[in-house]
Protein backbone atom coordinates (compact mmCIF):
# COMPACT_ATOMS: atom_id res chain seq x y z
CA UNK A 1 0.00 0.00 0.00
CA UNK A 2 3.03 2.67 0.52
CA UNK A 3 4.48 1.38 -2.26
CA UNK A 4 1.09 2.24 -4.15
CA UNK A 5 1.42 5.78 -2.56
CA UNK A 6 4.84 7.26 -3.17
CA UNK A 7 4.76 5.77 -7.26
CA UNK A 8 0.96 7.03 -8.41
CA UNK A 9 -0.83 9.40 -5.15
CA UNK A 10 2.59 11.13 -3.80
CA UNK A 11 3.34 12.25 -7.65
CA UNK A 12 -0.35 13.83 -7.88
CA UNK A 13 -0.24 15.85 -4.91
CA UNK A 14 2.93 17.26 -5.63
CA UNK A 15 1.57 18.19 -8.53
CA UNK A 16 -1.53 19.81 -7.32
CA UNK A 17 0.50 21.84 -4.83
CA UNK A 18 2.53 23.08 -7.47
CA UNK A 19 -1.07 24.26 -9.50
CA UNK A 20 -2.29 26.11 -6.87
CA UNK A 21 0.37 28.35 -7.10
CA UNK A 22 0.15 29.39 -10.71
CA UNK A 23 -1.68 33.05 -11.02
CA UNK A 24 -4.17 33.72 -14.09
CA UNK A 25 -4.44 37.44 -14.33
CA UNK A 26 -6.41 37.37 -17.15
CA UNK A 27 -9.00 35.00 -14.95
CA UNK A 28 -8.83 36.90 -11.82
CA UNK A 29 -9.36 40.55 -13.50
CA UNK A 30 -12.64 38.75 -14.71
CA UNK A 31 -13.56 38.39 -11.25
CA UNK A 32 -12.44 41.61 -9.90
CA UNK A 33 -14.57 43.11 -12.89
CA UNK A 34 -17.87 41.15 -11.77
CA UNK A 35 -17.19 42.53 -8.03
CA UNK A 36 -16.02 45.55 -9.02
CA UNK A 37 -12.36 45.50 -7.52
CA UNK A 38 -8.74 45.86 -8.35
CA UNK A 39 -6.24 43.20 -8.59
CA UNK A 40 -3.30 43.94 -5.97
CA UNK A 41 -0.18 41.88 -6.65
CA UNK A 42 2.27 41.42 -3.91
CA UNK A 43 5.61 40.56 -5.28
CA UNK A 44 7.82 39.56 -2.44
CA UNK A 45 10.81 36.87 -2.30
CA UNK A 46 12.79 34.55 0.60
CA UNK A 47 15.19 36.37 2.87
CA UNK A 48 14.06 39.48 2.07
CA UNK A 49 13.47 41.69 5.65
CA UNK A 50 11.20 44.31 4.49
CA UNK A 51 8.80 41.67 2.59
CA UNK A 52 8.59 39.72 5.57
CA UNK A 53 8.24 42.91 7.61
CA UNK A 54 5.47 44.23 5.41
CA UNK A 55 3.40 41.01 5.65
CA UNK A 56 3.60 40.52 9.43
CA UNK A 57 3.10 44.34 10.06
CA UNK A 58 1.19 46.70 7.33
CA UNK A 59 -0.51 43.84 5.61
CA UNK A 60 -2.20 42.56 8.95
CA UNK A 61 -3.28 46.01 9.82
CA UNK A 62 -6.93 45.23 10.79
CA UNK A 63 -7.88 48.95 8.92
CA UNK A 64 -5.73 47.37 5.73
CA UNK A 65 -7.41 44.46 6.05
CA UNK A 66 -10.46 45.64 5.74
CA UNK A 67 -9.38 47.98 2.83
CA UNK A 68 -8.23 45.16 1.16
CA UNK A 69 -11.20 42.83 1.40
CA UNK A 70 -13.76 45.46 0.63
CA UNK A 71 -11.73 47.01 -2.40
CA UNK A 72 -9.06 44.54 -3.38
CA UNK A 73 -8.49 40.85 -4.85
CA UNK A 74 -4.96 39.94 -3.06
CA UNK A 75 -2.60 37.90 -5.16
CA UNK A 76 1.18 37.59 -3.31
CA UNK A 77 3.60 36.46 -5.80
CA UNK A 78 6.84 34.75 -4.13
CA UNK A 79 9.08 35.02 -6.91
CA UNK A 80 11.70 32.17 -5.33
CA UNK A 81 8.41 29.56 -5.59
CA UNK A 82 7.69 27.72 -8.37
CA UNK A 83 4.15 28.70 -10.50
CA UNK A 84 3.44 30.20 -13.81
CA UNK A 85 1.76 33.74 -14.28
CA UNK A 86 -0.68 34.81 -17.21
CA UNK A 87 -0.97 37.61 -17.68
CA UNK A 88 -2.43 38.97 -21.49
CA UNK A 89 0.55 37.49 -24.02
CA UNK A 90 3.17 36.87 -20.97
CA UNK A 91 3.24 32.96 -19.83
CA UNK A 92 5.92 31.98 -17.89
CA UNK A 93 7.31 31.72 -14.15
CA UNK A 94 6.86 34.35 -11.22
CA UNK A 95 10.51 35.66 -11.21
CA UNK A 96 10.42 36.26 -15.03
CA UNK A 97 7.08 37.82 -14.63
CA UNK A 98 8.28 40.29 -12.23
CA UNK A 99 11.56 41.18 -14.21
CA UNK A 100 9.02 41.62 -17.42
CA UNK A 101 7.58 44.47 -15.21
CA UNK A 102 10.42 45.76 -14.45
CA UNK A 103 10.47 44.91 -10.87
CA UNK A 104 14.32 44.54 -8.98
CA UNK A 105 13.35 45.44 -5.37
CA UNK A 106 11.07 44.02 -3.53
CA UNK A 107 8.61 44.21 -1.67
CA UNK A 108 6.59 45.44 -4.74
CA UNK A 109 3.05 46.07 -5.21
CA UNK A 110 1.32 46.31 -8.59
CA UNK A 111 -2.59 47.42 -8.99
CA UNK A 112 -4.55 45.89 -11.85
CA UNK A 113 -7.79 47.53 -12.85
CA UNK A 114 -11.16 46.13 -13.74
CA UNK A 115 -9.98 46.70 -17.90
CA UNK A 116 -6.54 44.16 -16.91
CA UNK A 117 -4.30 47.23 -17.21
CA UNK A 118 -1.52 47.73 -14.90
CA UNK A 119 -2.45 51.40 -13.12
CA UNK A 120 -0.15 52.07 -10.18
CA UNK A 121 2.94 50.48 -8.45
CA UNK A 122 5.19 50.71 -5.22
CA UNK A 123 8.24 49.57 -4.42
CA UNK A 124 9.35 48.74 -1.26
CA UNK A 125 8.33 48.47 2.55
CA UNK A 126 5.88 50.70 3.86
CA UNK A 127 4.06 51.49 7.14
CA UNK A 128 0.72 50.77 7.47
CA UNK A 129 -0.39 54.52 7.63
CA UNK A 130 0.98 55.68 4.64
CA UNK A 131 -0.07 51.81 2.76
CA UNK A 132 -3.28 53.16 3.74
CA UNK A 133 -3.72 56.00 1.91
CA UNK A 134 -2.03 54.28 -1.19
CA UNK A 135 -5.08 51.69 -0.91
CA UNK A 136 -7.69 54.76 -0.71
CA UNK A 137 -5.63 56.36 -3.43
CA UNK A 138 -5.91 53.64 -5.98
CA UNK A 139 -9.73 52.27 -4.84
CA UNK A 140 -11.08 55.97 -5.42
CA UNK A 141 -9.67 56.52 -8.61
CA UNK A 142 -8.36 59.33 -7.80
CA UNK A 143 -4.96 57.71 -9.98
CA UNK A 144 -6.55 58.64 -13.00
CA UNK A 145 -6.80 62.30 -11.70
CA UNK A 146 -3.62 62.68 -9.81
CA UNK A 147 -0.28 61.86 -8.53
CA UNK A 148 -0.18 60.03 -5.02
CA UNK A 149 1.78 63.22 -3.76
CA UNK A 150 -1.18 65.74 -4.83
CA UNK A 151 -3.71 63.25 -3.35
CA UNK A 152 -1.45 63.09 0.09
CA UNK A 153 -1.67 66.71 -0.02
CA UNK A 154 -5.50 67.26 -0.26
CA UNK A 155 -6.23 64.61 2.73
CA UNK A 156 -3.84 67.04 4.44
CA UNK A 157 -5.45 70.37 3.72
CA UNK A 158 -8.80 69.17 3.46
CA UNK A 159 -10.54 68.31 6.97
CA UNK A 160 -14.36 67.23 6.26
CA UNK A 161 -13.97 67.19 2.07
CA UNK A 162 -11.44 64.58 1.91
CA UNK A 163 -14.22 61.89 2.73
CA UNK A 164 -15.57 63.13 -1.01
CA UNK A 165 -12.04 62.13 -2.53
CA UNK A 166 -12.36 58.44 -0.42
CA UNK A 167 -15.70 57.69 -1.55
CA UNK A 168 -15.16 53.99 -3.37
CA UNK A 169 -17.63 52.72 -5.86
């Protein structure tokens, strides 16, 4: 019976793991259409302090959280793991994926609209304050209007009118 196991059932679940970490973009920006949320890719890799740091710390922010589940679909992309990404004509593994974007430091974060179209990135760590109000910049829309800077600067000056420039959906 262990014989049985390791040559035909051990093969198939090894397998299986290694499926369930392939990402279809174009698949899951169907679903973030239908819901009406963006795609938020988490590239991140082994060893690396500040992904670690941002996972434990900003990412399990109960107010990010929240942000994230209301506004976001959340994809992390461990580019040391094995997996294939689709995304429109690319096909190929996570670390190639990431270097097709452009992507050398890590963490990075990359927003995907409801149209598949890459709108707004980060690189590296950051606190959960200002992570924040990179999530309300990107779920409002207020991308297409302005730089993150600009935004950052109206929730500053504006005290009761800056819940206008949050509304989502």
């Amino acid at each position: 019976m262990r014989i049985l196991f390791a040559f035909y059932l051990l093969p198939l679940l090894v397998l299986a793991a290694n499926l369930s970490e392939n990402i279809n973009i174009n698949q899951l920006f169907l679903e973030a259409r239908k819901t009406d949320k963006y795609l938020f890719l988490f590239f991140h890799k082994k060893g690396c302090s500040y992904c670690e740091r941002m996972l434990d710390e900003s990412l399990k922010n109960l107010d990010i959280k929240s942000k994230l589940t209301k506004n976001f679909i959340f994809i992390k992309a461990n580019i040391d793991e094995q997996g294939a990404v689709e995304y429109r004509d690319f096909n190929g593994t996570k670390h190639a994926f990431a270097k097709s974007l452009k992507i050398g430091l890590y963490p990075s974060i990359i927003f995907v609209d409801q149209n598949n179209t890459i709108v707004y990135g980060v690189v590296g760590y950051r606190k959960a304050e200002e992570f924040s109000r990179i999530l309300d910049y990107v779920s409002s829309g207020n991308y297409q209007k302005m730089d993150f800077e600009s935004f950052e600067n109206l929730l500053e000056f504006e005290d009761d009118d800056s819940s206008v420039l949050l509304s989502s959906k």
